[in-house]
N, C-alpha and C. Protein backbone atom coordinates (compact mmCIF):
# COMPACT_ATOMS: atom_id res chain seq x y z
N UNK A 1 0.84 -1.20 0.00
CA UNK A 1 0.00 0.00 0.00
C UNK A 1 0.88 1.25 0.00
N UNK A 2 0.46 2.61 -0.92
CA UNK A 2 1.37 3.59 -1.10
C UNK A 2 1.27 4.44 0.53
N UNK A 3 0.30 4.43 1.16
CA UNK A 3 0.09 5.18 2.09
C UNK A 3 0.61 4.49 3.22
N UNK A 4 1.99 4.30 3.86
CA UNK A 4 1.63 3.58 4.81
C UNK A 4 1.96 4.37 6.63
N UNK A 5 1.43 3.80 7.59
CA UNK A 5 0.79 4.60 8.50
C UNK A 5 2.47 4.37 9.62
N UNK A 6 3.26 5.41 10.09
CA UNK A 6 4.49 5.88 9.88
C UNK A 6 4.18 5.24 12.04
N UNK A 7 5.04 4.28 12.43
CA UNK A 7 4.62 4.16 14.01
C UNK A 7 5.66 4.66 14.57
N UNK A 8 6.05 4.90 16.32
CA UNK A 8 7.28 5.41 16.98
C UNK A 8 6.81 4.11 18.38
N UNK A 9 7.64 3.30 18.10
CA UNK A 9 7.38 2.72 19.54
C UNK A 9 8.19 3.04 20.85
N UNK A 10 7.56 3.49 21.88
CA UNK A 10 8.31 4.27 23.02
C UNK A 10 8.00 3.19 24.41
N UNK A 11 9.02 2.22 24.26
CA UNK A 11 8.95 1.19 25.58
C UNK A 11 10.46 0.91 25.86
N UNK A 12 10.76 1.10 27.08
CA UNK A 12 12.21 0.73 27.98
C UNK A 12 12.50 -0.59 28.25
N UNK A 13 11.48 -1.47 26.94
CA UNK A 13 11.97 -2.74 26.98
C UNK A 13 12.58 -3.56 25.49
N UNK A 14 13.25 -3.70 25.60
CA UNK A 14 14.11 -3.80 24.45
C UNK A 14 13.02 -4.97 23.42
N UNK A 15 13.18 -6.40 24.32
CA UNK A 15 12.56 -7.10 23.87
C UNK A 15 10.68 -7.24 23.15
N UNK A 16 10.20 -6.30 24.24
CA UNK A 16 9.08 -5.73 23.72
C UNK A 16 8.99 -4.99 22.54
N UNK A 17 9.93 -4.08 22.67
CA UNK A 17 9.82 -3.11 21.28
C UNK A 17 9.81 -4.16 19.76
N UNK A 18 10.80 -5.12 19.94
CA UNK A 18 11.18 -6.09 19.01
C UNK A 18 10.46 -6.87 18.63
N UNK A 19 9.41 -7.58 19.62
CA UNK A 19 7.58 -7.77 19.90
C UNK A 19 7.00 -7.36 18.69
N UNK A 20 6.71 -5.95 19.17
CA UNK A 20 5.93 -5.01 19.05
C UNK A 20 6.35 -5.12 16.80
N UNK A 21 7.34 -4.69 17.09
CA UNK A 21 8.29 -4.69 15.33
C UNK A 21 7.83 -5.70 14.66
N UNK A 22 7.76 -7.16 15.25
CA UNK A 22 7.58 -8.51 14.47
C UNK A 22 5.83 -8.22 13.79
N UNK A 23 5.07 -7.88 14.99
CA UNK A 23 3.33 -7.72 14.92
C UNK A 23 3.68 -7.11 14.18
N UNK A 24 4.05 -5.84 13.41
CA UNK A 24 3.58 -4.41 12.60
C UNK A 24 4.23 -4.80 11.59
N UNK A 25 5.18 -5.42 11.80
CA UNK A 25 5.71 -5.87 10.16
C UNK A 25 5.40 -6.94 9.27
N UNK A 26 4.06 -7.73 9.76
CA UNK A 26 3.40 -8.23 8.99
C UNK A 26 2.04 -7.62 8.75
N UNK A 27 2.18 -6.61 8.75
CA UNK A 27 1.03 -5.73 8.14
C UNK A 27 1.18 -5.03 7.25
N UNK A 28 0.76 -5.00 5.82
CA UNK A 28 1.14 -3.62 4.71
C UNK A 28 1.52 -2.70 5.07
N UNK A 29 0.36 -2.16 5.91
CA UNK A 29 -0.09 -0.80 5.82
C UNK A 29 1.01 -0.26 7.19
N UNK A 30 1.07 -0.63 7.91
CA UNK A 30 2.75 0.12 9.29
C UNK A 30 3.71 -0.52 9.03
N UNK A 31 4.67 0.69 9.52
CA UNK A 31 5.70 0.34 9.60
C UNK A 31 6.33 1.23 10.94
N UNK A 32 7.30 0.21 11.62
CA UNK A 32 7.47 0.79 13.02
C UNK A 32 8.81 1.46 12.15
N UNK A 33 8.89 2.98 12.24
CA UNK A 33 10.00 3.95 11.78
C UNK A 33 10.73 4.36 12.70
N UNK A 34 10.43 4.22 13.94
CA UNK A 34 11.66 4.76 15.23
C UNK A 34 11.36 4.13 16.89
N UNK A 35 12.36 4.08 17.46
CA UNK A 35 12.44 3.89 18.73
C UNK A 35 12.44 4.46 19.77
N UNK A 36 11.82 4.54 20.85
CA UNK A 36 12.74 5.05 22.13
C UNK A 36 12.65 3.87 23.18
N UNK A 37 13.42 4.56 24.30
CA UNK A 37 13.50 3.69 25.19
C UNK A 37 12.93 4.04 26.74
N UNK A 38 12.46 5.47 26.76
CA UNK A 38 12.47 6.50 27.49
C UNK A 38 11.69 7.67 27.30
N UNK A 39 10.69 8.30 27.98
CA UNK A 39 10.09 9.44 27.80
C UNK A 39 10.74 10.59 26.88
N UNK A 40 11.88 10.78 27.66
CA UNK A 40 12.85 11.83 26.86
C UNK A 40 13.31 11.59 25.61
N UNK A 41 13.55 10.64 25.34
CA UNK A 41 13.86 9.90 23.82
C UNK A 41 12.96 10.19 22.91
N UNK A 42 11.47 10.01 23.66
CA UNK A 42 10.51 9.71 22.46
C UNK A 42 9.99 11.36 22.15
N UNK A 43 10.55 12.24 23.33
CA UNK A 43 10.15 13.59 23.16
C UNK A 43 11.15 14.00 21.85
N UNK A 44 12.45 13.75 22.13
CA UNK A 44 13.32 14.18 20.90
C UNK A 44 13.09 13.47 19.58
N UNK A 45 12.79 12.56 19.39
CA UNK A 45 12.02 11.81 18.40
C UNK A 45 10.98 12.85 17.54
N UNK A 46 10.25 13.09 18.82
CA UNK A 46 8.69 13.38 17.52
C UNK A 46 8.98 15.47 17.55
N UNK A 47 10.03 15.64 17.58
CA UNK A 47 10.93 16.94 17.63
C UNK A 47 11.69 16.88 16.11
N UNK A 48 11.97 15.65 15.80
CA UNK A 48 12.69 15.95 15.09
C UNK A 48 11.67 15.34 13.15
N UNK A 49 11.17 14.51 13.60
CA UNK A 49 9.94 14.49 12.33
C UNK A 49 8.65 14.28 12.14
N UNK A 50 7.84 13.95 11.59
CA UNK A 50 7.00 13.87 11.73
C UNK A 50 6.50 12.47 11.72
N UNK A 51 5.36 12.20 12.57
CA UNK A 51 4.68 11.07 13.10
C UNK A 51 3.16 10.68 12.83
N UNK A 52 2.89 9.73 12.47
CA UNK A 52 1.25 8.86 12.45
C UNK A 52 0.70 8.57 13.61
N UNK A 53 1.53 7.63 14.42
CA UNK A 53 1.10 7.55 15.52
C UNK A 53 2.15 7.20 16.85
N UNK A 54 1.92 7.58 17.79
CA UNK A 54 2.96 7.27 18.54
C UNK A 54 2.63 5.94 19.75
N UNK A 55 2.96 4.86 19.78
CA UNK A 55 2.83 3.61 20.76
C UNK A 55 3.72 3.94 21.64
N UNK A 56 2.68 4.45 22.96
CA UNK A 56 3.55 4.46 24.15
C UNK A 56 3.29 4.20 25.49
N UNK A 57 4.67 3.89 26.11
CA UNK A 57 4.20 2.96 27.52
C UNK A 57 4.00 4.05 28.72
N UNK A 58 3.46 3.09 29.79
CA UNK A 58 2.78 4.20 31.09
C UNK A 58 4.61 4.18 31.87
N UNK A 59 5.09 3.08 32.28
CA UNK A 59 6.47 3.08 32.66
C UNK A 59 7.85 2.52 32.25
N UNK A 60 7.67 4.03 31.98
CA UNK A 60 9.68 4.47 31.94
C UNK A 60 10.24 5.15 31.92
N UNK A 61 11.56 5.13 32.52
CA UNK A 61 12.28 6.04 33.25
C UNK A 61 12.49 7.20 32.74
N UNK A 62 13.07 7.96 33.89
CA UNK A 62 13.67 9.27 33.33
C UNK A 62 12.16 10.46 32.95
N UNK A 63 11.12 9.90 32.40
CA UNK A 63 10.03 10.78 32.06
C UNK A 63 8.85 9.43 31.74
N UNK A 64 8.13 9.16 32.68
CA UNK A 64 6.72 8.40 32.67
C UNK A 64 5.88 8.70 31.30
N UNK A 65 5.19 7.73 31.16
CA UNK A 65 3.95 7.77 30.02
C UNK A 65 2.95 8.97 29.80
N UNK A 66 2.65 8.88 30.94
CA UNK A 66 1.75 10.01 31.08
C UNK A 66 2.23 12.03 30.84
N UNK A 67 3.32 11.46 31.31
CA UNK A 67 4.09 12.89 31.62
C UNK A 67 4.36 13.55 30.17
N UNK A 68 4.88 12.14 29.32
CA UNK A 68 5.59 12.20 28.10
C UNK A 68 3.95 12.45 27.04
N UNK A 69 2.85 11.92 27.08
CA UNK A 69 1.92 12.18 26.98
C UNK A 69 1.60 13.71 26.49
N UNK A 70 1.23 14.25 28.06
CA UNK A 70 0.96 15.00 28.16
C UNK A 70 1.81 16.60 27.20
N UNK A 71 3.15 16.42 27.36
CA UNK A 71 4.23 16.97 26.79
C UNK A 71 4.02 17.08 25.28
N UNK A 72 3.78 15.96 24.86
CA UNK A 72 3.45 15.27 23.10
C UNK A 72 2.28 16.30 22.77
N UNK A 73 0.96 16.35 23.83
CA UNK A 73 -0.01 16.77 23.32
C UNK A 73 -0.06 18.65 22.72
N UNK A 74 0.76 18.78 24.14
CA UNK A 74 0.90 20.38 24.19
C UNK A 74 2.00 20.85 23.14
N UNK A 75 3.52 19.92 22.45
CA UNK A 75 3.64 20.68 21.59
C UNK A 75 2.97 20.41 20.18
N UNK A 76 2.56 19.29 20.22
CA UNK A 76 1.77 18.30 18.85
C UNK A 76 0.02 18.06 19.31
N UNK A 77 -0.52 18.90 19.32
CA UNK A 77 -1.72 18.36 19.43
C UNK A 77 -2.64 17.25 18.90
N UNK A 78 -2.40 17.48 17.29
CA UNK A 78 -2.86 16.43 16.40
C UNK A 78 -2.28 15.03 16.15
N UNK A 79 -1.03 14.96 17.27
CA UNK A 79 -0.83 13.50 17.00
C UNK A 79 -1.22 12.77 17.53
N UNK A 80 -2.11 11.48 16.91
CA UNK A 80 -2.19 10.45 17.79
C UNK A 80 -1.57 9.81 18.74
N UNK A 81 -1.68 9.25 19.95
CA UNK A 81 -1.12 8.66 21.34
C UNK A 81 -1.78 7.78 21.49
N UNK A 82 -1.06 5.96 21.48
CA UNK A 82 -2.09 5.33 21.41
C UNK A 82 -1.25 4.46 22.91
N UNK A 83 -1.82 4.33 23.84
CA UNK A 83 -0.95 4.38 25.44
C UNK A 83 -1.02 2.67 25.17
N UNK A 84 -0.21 1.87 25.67
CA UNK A 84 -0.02 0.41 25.53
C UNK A 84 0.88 0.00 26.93
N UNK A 85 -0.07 -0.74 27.65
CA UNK A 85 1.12 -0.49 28.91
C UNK A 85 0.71 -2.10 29.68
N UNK A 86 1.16 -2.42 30.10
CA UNK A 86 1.13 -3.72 31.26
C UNK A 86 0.07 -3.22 32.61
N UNK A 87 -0.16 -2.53 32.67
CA UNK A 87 -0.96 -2.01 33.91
C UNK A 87 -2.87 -1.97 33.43
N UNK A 88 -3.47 -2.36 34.35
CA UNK A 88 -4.74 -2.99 33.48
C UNK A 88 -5.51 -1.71 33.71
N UNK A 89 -6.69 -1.83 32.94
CA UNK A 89 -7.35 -0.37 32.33
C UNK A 89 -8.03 0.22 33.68
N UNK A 90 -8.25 -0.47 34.63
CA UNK A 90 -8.75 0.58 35.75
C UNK A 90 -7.79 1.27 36.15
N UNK A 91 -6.69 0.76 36.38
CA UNK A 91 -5.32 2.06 36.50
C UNK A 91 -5.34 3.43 36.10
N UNK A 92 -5.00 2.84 34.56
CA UNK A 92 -4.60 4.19 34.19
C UNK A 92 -5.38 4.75 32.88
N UNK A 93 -5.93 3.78 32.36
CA UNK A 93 -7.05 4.17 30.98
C UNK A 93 -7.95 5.69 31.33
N UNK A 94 -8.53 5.52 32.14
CA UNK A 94 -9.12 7.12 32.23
C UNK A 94 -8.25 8.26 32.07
N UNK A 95 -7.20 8.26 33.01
CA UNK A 95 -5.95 9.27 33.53
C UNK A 95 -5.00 9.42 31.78
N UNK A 96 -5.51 8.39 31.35
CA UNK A 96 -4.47 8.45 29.81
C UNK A 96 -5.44 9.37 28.81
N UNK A 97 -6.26 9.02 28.72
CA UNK A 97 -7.61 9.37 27.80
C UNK A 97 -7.41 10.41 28.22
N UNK A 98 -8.32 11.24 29.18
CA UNK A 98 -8.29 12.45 29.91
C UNK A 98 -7.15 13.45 29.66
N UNK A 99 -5.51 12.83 29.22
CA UNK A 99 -4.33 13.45 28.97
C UNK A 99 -3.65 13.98 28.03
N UNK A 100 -5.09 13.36 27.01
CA UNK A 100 -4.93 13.06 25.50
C UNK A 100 -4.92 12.12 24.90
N UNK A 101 -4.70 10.78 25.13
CA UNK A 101 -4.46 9.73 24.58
C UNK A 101 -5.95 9.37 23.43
N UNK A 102 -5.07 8.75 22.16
CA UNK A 102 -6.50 8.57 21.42
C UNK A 102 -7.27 7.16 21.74
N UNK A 103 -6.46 6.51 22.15
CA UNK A 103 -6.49 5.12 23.28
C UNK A 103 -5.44 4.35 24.11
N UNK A 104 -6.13 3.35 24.40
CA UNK A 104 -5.52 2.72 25.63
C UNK A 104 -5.42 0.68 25.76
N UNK A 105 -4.40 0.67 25.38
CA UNK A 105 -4.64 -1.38 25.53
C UNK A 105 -3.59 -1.63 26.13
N UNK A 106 -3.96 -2.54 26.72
CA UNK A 106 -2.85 -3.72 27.71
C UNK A 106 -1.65 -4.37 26.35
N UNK A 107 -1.14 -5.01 27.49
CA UNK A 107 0.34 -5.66 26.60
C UNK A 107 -0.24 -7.17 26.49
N UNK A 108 -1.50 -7.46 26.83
CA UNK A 108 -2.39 -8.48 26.98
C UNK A 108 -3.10 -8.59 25.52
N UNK A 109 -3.49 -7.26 25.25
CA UNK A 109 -4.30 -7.69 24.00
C UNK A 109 -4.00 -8.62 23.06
N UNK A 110 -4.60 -9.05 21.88
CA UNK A 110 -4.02 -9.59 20.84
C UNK A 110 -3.87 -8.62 19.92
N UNK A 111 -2.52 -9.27 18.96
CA UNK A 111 -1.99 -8.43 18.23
C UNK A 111 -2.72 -8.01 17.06
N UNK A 112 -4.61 -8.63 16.96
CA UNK A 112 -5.06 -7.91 15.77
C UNK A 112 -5.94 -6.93 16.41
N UNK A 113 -6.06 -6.69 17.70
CA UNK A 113 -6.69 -6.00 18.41
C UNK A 113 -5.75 -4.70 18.59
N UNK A 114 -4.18 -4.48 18.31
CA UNK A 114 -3.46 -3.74 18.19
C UNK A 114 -2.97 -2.85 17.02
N UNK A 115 -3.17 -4.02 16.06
CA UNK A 115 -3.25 -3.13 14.84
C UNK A 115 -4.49 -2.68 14.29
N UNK A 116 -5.80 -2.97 14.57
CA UNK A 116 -6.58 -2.51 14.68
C UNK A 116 -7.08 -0.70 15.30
N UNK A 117 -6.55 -0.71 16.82
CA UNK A 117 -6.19 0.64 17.07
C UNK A 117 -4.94 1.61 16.29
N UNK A 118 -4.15 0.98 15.95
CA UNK A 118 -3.21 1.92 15.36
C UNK A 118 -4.02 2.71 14.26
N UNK A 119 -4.90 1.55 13.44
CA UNK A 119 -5.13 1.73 12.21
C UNK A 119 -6.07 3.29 12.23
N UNK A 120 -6.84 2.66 13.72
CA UNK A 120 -8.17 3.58 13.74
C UNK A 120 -7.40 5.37 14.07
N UNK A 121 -7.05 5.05 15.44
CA UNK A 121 -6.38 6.08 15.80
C UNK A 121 -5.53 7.27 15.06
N UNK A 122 -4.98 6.48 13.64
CA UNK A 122 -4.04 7.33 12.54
C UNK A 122 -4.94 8.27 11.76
N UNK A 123 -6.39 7.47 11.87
CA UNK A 123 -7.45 8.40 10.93
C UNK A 123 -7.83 9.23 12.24
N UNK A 124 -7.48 9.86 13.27
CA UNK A 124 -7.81 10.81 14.15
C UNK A 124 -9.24 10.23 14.78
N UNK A 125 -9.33 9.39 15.39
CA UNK A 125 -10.82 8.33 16.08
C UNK A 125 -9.78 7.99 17.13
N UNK A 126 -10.91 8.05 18.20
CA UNK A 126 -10.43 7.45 19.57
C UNK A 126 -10.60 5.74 19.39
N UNK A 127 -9.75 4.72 20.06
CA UNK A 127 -10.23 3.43 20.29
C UNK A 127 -10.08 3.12 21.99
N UNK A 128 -11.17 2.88 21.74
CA UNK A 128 -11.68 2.34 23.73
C UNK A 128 -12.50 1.21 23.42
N UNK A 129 -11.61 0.40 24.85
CA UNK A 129 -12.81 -0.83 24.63
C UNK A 129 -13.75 -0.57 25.67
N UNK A 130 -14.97 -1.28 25.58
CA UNK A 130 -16.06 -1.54 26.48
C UNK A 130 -16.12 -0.76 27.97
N UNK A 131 -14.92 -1.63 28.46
CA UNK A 131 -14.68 -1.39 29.91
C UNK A 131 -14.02 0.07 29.72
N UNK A 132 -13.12 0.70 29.06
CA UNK A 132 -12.57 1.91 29.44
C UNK A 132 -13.64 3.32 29.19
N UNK A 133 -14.22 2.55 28.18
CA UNK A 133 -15.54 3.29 28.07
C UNK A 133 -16.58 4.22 28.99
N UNK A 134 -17.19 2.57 29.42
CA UNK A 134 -17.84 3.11 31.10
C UNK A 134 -17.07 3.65 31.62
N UNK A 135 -15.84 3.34 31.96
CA UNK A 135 -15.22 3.95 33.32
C UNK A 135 -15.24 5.47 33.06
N UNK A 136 -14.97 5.73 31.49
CA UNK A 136 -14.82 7.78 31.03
C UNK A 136 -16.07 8.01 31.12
N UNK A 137 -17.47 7.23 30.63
CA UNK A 137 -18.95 7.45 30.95
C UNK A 137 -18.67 8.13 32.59
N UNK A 138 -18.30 7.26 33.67
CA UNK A 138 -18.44 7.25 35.13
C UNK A 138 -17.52 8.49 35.46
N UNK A 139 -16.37 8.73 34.88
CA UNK A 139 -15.83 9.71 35.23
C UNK A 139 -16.10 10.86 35.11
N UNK A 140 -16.57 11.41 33.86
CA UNK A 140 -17.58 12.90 33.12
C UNK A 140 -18.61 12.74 33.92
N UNK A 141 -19.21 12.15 33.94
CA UNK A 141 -20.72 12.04 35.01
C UNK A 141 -20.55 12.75 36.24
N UNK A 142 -19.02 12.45 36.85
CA UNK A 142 -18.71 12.85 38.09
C UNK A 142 -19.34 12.33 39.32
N UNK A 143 -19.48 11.35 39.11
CA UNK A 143 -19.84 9.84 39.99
C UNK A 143 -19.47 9.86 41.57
N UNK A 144 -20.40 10.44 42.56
CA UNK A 144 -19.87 10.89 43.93
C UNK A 144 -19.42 9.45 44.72
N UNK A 145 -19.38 8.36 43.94
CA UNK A 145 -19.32 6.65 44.47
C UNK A 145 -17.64 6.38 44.09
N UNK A 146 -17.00 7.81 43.26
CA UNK A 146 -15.65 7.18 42.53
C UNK A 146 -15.17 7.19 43.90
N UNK A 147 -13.93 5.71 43.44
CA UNK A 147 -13.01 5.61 44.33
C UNK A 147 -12.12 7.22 45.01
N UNK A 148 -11.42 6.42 45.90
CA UNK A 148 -10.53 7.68 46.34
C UNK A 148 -9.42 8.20 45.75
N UNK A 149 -8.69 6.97 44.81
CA UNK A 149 -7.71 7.46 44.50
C UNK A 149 -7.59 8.08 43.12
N UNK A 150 -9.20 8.20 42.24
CA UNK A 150 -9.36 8.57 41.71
C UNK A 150 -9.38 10.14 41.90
N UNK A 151 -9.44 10.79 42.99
CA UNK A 151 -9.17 12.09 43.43
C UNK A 151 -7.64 12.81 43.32
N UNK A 152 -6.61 11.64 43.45
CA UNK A 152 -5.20 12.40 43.31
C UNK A 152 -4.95 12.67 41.81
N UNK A 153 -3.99 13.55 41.84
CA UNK A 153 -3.35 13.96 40.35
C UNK A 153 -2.87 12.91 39.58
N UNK A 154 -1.90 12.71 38.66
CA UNK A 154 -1.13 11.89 38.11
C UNK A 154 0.02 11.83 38.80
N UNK A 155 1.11 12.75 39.61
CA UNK A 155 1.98 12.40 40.21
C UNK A 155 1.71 11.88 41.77
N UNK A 156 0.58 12.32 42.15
CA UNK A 156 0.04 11.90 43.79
C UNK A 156 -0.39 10.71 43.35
N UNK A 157 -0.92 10.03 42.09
CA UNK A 157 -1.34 8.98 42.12
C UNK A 157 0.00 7.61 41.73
N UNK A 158 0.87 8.50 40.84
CA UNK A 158 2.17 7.07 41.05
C UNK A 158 2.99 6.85 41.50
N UNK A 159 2.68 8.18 42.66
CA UNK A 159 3.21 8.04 44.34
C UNK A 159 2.73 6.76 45.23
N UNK A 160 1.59 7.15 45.60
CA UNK A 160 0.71 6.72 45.84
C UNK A 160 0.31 4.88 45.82
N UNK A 161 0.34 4.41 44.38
CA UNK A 161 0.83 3.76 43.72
C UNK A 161 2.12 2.63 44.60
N UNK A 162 2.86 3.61 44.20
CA UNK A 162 4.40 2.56 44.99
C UNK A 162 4.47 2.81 46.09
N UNK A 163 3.48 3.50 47.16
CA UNK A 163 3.49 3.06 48.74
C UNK A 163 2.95 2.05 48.89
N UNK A 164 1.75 2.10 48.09
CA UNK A 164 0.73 0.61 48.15
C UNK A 164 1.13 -0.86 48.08
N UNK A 165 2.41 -0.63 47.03
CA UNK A 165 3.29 -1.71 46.88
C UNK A 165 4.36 -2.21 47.93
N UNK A 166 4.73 -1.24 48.94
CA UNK A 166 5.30 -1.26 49.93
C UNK A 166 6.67 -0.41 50.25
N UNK A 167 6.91 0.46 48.92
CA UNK A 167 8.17 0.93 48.36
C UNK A 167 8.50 2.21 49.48
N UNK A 168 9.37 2.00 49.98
CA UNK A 168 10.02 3.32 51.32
C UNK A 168 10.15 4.71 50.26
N UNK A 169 9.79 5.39 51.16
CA UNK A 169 9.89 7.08 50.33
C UNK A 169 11.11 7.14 50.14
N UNK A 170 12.35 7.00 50.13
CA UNK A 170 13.65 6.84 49.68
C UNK A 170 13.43 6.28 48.06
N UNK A 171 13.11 5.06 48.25
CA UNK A 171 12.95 4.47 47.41
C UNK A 171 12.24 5.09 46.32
N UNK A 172 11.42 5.63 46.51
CA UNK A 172 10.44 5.99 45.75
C UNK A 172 11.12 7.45 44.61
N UNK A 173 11.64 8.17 46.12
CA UNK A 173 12.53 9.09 45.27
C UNK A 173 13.59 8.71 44.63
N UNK A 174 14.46 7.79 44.67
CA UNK A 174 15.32 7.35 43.45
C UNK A 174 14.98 7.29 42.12
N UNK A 175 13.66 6.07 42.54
CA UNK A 175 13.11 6.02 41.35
C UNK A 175 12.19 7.01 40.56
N UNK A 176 12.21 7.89 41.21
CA UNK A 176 11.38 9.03 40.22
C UNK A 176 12.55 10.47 40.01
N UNK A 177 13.53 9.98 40.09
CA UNK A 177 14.71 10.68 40.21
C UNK A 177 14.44 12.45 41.29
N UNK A 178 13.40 12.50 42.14
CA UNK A 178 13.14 13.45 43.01
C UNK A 178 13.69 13.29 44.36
N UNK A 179 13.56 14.42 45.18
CA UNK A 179 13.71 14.59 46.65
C UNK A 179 12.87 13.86 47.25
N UNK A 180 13.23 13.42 48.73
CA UNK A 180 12.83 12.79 49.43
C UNK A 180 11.56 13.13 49.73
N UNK A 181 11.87 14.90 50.61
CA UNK A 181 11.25 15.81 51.09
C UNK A 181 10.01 16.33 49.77
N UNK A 182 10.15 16.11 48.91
CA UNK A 182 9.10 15.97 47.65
C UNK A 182 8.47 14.96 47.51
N UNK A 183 8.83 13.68 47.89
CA UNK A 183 8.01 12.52 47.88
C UNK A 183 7.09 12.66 49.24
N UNK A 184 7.86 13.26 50.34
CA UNK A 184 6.80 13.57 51.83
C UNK A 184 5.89 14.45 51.54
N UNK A 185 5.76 15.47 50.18
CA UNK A 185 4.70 16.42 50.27
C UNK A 185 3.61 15.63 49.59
N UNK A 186 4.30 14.59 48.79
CA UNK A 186 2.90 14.08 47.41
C UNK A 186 2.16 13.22 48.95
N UNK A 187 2.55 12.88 49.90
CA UNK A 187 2.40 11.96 50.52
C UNK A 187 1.58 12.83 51.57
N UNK A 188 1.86 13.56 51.82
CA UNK A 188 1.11 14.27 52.98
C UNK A 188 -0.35 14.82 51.79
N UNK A 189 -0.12 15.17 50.42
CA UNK A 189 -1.46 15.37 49.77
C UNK A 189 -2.05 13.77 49.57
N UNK A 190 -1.84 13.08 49.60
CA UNK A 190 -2.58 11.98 49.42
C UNK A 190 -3.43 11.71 50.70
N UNK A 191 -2.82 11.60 51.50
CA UNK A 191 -3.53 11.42 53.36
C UNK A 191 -4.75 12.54 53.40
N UNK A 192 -4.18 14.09 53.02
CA UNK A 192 -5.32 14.65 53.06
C UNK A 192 -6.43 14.52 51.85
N UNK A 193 -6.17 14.22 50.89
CA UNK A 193 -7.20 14.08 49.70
C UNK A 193 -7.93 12.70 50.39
N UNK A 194 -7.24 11.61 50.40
CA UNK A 194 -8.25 10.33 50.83
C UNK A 194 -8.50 10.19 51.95
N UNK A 195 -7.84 10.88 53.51
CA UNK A 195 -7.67 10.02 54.41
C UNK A 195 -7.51 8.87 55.04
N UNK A 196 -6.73 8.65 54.05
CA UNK A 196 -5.90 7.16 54.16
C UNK A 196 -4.53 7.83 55.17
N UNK A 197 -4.35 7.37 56.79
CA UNK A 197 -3.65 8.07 57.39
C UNK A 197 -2.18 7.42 57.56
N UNK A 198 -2.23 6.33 56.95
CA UNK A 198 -0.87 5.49 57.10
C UNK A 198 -0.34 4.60 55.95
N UNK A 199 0.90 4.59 55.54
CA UNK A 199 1.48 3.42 54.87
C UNK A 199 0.63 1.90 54.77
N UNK A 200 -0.20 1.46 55.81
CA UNK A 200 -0.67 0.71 55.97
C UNK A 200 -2.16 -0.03 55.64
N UNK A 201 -2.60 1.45 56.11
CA UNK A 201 -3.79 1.96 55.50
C UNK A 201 -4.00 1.92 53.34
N UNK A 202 -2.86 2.75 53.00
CA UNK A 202 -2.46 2.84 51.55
C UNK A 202 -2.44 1.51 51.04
N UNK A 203 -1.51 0.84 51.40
CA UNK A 203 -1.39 -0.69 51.18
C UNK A 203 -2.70 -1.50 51.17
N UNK A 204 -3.61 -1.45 52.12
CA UNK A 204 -4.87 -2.09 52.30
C UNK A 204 -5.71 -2.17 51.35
N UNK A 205 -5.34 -0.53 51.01
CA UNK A 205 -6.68 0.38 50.26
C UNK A 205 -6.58 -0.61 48.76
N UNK A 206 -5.07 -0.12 48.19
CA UNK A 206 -4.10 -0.32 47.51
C UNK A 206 -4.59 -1.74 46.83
N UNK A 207 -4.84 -3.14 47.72
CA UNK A 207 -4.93 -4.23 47.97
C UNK A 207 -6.69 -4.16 47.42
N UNK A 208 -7.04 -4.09 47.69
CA UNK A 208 -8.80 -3.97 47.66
C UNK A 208 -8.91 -3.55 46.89
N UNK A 209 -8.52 -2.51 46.26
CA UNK A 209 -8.80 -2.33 44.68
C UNK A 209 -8.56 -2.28 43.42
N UNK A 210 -7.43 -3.11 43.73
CA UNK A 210 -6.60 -3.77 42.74
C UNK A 210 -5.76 -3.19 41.75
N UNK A 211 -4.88 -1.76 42.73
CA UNK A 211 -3.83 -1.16 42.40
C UNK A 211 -2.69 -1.90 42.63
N UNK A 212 -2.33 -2.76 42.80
CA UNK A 212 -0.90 -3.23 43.46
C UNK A 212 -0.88 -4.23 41.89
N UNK A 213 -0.04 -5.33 41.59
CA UNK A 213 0.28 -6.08 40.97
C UNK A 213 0.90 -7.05 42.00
C-alpha cells in the first residue's frame, strides 16, 4: 500500500519493542520507523519528524507515560497517542484518555486487536474498549461513588501507587529521580485528599482495589 501509516514505539523494553516490530511488520499498511526507550527519547524523536502515531508505555524512566503524553499533546496536538502499557485499564485508561491519549490497551491484548487501534487512531478516532468506556462514561458524570484514589493527580497517584506496593519514600525518590522531602509532600497530599492516614492503611486500600500487581 502507497500510504503507509508511519509508528514510533516508546517502551524501555528492548525485547518488547522487538515484539511489538515482528506484529507491525506483517502488516502492509505500518511500519514501526523509530524507537525510544524512554520518555525523553521519544520527546526528541517526535521533535525531530514527523509522526502517524505514537505507541507508548505508562512506565519508563527518566520521564513516565503520562508525563511524556501530556508533553506530546501540548507541543503536537494532532498526534495520535495510542498508550499500551502492562498495567490494566482501571489504572490508568481514564488518567491516559483524559491526557490526550486517542487510546488505551494492555500488553495483553491480541496483536489484531493492536493493529486494529493503530489503524483507527491514525485516521484521528479514539479506540476504547467496552470497559474503558464506562469507566470515562463514570468519570464525566462525576460519579460521587468514585473511588478515592481517583481524586489524586497523576503524580500523587504514582506516588501513591508505589506506597501501596510497599516501596520506602527513599525508594520511591530514586526512582522518580526526586527529593525525598518531595516525595513527603505528594504523601502528605494523598492522606489529606483520601484520608488514608498510614502506609498501611495505603497498602490495604491499595490491595482492595486492585492497584498493586
Amino acid at each position: 500500500m502507497a500510504n503507509k501509516i508511519h509508528v514510533l514505539i516508546a517502551d524501555d523494553h528492548a525485547i518488547v519493542r522487538q515484539g511489538l516490530k515482528q506484529i507491525l511488520s506483517e502488516t502492509e499498511d505500518l511500519i514501526v520507523a523509530g524507537e525510544a526507550d524512554d520518555g525523553v527519547n521519544a520527546l526528541q524523536l517526535a521533535r525531530q519528524q514527523q509522526w502517524d502515531v505514537f505507541l507508548l508505555d505508562v512506565s519508563m524512566p527518566n520521564r513516565n507515560g503520562i508525563d511524556t503524553l501530556k508533553q506530546l499533546k501540548k507541543e503536537f496536538p494532532r498526534l495520535p497517542v495510542l498508550i499500551l502499557s502492562m498495567h490494566p485499564e482501571e489504572q490508568y485508561a481514564v488518567r491516559a484518555i483524559k491526557a490526550g491519549a486517542s487510546g488505551y490497551l494492555t500488553k495483553q491484548s491480541a496483536p489484531e486487536q493492536l493493529v486494529t487501534a493503530i489503524r483507527q487512531v491514525a485516521l484521528g478516532k479514539k479506540y476504547l474498549s467496552p470497559t474503558v468506556a464506562l469507566q470515562l462514561a463514570d468519570a464525566i458524570a462525576g460519579d460521587s461513588e468514585r473511588p478515592l484514589h481517583e481524586m489524586l493527580s497523576d503524580r500523587e497517584y504514582e506516588v501513591f501507587k508505589m506506597i501501596a506496593a510497599g516501596r520506602t519514600l527513599t525508594h520511591i525518590a530514586e526512582e522518580l529521580n526526586l527529593a525525598v522531602a518531595t516525595i513527603s509532600t505528594f504523601r502528605a497530599r494523598i492522606i489529606e485528599k483520601t484520608g488514608l492516614r498510614s502506609n498501611a492503611e495505603m497498602i490495604r486500600y491499595g490491595l482492595e482495589q486492585g492497584l498493586v500487581e
